[in-house]
Every structure is written in C-alpha cells, then in structure tokens.
C-alpha atoms as a PDB file:
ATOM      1  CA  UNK A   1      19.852  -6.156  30.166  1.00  0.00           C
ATOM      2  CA  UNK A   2      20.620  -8.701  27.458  1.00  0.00           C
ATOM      3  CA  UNK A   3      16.775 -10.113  27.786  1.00  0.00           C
ATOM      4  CA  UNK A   4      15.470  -6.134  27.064  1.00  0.00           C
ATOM      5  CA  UNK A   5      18.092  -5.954  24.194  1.00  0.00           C
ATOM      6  CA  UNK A   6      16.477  -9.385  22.740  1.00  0.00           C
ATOM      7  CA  UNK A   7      13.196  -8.236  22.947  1.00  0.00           C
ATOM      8  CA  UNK A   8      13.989  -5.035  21.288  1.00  0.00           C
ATOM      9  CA  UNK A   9      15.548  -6.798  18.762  1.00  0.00           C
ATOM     10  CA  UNK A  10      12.568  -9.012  17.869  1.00  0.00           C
ATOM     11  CA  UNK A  11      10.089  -6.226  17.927  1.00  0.00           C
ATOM     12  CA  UNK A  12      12.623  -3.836  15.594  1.00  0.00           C
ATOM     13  CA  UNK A  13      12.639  -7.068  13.434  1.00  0.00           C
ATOM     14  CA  UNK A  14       8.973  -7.414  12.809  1.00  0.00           C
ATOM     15  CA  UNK A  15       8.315  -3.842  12.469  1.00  0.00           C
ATOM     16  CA  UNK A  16      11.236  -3.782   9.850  1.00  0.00           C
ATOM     17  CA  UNK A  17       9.791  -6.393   7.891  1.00  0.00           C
ATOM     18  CA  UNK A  18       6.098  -4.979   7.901  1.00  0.00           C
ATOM     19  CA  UNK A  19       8.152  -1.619   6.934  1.00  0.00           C
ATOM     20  CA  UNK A  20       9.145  -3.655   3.492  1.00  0.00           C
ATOM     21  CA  UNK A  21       7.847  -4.105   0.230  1.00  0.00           C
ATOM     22  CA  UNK A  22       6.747  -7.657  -0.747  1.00  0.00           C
ATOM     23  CA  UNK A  23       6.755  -8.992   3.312  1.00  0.00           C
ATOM     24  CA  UNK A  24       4.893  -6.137   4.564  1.00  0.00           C
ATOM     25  CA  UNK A  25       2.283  -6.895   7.221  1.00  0.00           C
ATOM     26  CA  UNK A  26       1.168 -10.556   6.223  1.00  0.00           C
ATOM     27  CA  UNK A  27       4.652 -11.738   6.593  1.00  0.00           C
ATOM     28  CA  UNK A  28       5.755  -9.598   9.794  1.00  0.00           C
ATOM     29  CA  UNK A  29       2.680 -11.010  11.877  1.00  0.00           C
ATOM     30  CA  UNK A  30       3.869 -14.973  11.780  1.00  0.00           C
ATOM     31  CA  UNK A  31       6.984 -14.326  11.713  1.00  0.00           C
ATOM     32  CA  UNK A  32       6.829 -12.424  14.892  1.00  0.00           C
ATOM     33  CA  UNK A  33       4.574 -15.410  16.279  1.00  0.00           C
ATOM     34  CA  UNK A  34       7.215 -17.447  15.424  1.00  0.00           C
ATOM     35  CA  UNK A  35       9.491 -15.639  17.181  1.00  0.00           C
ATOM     36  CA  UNK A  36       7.528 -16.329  20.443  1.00  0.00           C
ATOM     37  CA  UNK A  37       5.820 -13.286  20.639  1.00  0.00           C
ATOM     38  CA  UNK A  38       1.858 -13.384  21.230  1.00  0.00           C
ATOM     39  CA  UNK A  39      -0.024 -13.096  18.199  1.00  0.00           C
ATOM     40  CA  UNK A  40      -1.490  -9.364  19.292  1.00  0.00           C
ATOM     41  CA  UNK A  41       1.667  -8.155  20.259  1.00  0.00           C
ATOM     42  CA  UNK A  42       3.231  -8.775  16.603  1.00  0.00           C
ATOM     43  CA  UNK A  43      -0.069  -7.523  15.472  1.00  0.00           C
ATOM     44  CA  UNK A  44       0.626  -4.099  16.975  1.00  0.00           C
ATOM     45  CA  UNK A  45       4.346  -4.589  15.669  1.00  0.00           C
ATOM     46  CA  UNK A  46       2.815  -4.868  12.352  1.00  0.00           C
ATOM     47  CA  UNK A  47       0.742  -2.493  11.806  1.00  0.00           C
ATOM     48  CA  UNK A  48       2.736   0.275  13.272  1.00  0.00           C
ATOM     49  CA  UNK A  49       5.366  -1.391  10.901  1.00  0.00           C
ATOM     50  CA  UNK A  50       3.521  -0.853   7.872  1.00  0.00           C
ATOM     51  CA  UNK A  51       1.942   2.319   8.366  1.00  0.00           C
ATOM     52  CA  UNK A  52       5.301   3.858   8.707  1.00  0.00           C
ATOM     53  CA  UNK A  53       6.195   3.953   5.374  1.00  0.00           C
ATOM     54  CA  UNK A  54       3.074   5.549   3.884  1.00  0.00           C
ATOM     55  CA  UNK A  55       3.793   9.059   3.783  1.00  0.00           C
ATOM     56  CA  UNK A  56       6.659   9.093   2.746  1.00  0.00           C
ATOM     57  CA  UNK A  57       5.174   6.896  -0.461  1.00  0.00           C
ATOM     58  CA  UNK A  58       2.698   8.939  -0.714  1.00  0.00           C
ATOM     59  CA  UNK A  59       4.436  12.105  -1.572  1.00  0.00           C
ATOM     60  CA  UNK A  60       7.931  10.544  -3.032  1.00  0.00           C
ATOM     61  CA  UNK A  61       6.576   7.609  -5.169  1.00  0.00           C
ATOM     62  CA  UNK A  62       5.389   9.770  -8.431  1.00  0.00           C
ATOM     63  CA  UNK A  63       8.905  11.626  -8.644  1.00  0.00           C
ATOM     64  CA  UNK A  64      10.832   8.472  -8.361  1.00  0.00           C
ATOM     65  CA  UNK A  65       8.440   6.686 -10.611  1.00  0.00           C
ATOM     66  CA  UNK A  66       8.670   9.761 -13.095  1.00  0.00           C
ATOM     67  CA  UNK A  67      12.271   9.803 -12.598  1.00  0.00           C
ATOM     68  CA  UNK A  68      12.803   5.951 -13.328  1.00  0.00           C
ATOM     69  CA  UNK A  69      10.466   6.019 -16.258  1.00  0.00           C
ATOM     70  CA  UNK A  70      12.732   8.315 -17.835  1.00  0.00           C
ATOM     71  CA  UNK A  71      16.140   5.996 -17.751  1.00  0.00           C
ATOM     72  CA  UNK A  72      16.528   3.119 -19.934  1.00  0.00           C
ATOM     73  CA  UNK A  73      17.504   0.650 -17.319  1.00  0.00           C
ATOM     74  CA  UNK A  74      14.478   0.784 -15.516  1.00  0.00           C
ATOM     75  CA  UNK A  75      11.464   1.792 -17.433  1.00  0.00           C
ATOM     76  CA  UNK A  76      10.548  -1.779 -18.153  1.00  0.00           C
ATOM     77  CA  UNK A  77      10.611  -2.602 -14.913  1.00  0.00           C
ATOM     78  CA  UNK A  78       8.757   0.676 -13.893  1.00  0.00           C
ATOM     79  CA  UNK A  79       5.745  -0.063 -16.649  1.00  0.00           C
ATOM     80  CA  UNK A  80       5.268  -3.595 -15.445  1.00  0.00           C
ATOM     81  CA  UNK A  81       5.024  -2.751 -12.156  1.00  0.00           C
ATOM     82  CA  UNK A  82       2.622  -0.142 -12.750  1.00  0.00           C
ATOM     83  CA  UNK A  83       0.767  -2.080 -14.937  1.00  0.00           C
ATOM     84  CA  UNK A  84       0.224  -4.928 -12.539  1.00  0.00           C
ATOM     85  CA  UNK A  85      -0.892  -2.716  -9.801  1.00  0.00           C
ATOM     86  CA  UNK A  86      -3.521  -1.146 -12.079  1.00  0.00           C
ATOM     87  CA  UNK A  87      -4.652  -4.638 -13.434  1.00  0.00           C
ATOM     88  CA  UNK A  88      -4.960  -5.741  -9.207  1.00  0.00           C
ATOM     89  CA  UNK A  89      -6.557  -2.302  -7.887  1.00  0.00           C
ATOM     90  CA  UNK A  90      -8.978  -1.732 -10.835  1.00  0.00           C
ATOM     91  CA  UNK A  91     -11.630  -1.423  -8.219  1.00  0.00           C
ATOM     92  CA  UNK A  92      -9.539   0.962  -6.749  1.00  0.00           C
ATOM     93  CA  UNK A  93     -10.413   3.460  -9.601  1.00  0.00           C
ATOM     94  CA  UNK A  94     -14.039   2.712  -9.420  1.00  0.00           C
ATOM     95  CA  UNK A  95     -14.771   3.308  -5.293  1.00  0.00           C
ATOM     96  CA  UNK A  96     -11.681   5.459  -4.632  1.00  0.00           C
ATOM     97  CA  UNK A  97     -10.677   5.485  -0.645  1.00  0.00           C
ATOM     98  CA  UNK A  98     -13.393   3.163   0.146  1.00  0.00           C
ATOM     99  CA  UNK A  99     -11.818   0.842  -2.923  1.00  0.00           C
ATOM    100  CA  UNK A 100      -8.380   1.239  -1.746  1.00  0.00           C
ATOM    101  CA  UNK A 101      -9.725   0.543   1.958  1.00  0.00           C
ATOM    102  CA  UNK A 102     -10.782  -2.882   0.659  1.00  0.00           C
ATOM    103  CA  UNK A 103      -7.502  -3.148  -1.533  1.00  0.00           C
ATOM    104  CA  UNK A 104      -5.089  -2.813   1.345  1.00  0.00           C
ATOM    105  CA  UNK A 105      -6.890  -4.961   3.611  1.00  0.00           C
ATOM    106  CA  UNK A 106      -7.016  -7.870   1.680  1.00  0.00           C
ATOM    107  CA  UNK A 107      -4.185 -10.410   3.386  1.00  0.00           C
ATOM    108  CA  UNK A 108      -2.964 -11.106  -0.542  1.00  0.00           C
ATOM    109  CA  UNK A 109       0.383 -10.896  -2.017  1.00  0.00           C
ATOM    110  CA  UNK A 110       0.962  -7.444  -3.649  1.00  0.00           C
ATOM    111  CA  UNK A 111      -2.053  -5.939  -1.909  1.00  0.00           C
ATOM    112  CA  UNK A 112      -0.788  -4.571   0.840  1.00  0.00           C
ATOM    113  CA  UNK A 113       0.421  -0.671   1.452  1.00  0.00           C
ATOM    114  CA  UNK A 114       3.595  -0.200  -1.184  1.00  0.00           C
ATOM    115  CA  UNK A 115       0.816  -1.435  -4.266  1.00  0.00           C
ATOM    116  CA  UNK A 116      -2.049   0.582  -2.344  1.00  0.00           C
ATOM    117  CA  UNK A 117       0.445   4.061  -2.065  1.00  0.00           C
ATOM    118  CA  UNK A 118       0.906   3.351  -5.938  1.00  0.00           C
ATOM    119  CA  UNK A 119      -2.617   2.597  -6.634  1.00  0.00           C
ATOM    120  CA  UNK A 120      -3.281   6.060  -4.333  1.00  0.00           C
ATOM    121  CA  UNK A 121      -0.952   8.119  -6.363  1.00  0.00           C
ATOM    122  CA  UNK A 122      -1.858   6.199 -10.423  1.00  0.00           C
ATOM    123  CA  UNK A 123      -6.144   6.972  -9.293  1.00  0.00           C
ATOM    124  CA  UNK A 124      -5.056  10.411  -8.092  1.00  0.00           C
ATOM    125  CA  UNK A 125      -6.833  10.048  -5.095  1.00  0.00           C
ATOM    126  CA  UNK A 126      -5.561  12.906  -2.600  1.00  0.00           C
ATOM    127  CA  UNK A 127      -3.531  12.134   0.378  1.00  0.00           C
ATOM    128  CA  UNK A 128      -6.067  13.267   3.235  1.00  0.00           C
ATOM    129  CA  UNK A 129      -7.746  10.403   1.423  1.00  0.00           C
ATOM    130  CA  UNK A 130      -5.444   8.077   0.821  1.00  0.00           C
ATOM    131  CA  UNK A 131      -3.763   7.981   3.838  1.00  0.00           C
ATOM    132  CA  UNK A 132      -6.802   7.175   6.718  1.00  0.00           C
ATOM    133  CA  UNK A 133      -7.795   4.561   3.941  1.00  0.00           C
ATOM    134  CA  UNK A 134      -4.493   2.591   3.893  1.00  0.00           C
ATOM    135  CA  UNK A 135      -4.140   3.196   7.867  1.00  0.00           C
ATOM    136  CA  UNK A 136      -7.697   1.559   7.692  1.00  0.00           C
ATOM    137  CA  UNK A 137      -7.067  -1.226   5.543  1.00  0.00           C
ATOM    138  CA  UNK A 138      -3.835  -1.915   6.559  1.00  0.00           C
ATOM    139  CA  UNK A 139      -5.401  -2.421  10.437  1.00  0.00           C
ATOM    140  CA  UNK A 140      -8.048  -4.703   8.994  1.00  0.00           C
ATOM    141  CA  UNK A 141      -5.775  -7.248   7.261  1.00  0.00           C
ATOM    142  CA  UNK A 142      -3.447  -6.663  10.612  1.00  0.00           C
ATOM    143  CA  UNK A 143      -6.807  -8.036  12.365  1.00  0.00           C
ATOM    144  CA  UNK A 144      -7.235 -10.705   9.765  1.00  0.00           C
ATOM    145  CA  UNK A 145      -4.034 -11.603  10.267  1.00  0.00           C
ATOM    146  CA  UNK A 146      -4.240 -11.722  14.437  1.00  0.00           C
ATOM    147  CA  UNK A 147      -7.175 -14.597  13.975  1.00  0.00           C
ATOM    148  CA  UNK A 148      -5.416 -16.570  11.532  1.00  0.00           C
ATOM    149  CA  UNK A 149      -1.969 -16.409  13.933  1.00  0.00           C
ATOM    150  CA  UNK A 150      -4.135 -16.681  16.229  1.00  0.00           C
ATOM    151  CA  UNK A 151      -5.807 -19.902  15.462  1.00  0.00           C
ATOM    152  CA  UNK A 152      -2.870 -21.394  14.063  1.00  0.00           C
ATOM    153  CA  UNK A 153      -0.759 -21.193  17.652  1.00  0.00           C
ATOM    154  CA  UNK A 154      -3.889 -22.988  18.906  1.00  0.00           C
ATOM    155  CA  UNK A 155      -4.413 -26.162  16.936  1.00  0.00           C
END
C-alpha cells in the first residue's frame, strides 16, 4: 500500500508542477525523471499537467486581468506582465493558432501555456482555436522535452 501511495504521490507532484505558472511543463518533465520515473511516463504526467489549466485560463484570465487592472496595487504588475507577453508572442498576432502553436511549444521560459492563454485572450483569437493550439504545442515541447530527458538519463 505505502509503495502505491508513493507513486501517487510522485505522479500528483509532477502533474502539479506542470499545472503551475513559471515551472509548467519544462520543469515537471526532469523533475519527474529525477524522481525515478521514466522519462515518457513524466512526459504523460506533464502534459496532462499542463493542459489542465487551460480552460479555465481561457475563459477567467480577461476578467481577472480587467479586474486587477482596475486596483492600484496591481496594475503595474498587470501592464508589465502583459506587456512582456505581447513583446514574446508578437508572432502570435501575425499567424494566430498556428503562431501560438509554435509559441507554446517552444521549451523557453515564459512560453509555455499561462503566457500562451494570455497571448490567446490579448490576439483575441477564439477558444475553439486557442485551445487545440495550446493542447498542440504544449504536446510538442512535452516531446521536446522526452528527448532531451531522455538523452540526458543516457549519457
């Protein structure tokens, strides 16, 4: 019993971790390697990790946004945020779900799916969009990911 609850542990913890801002996928991936899972299996854990959060981004991050604009403790940190996500996703605007595709599946800091949601909802680009391109992307740098964890548990 204890070995299932320790195994259930380690897989809650890397999908938790994909689940977050800033960590997200590229994080979630070595550390569940690290953890002594195989590289595929925290693969899985990751993406399934870091898709979970994107609907619920997708349709609450403009109110909250909108809402934290509007209050004087957190409007700076609201515009700078925004700002930097439309300085990183520019292509975003220009190729729409195929842009934010590419976005999301680059394995780069603050490229992942919280900055792609925001780049989805600041480009207006519809959920039935938006969502099958972040699943997409986020699977790609999940498989990007697999190789290098991959190669790295073999050398």
């Amino acid at each position: 019993m204890e070995h299932i609850l320790e195994l259930l542990t380690r897989e809650m913890m890397v999908i938790i971790i994909a689940a977050m801002p800033l960590m997200e996928l590229r994080g979630a991936i070595p550390i569940g390697v690290s953890l002594g899972m195989h590289p595929l299996h925290a693969t899985i854990l990751g993406i399934l990790g870091s898709i979970t959060p994107v609907p619920i981004l997708l349709i609450y991050l403009k109110p909250i946004f909108q809402y934290l604009r509007g209050t004087k403790l957190f409007r700076k940190l609201v515009d700078r945020t925004v700002q930097r996500t439309l300085n990183k996703s520019s292509k975003v605007k220009k190729y729409s779900a195929l842009g934010l595709m590419i976005f999301v599946a680059l394995p780069l800091p603050t490229t992942g799916v919280w900055s792609g949601c925001l780049a989805a909802i600041l480009f207006n680009i519809p959920f039935k969009q938006a969502f099958p391109a972040i699943v997409i992307g986020t699977t790609l740098a999940g498989c990007i990911m697999f190789v290098l964890s991959f190669l790295a548990i073999s050398i």
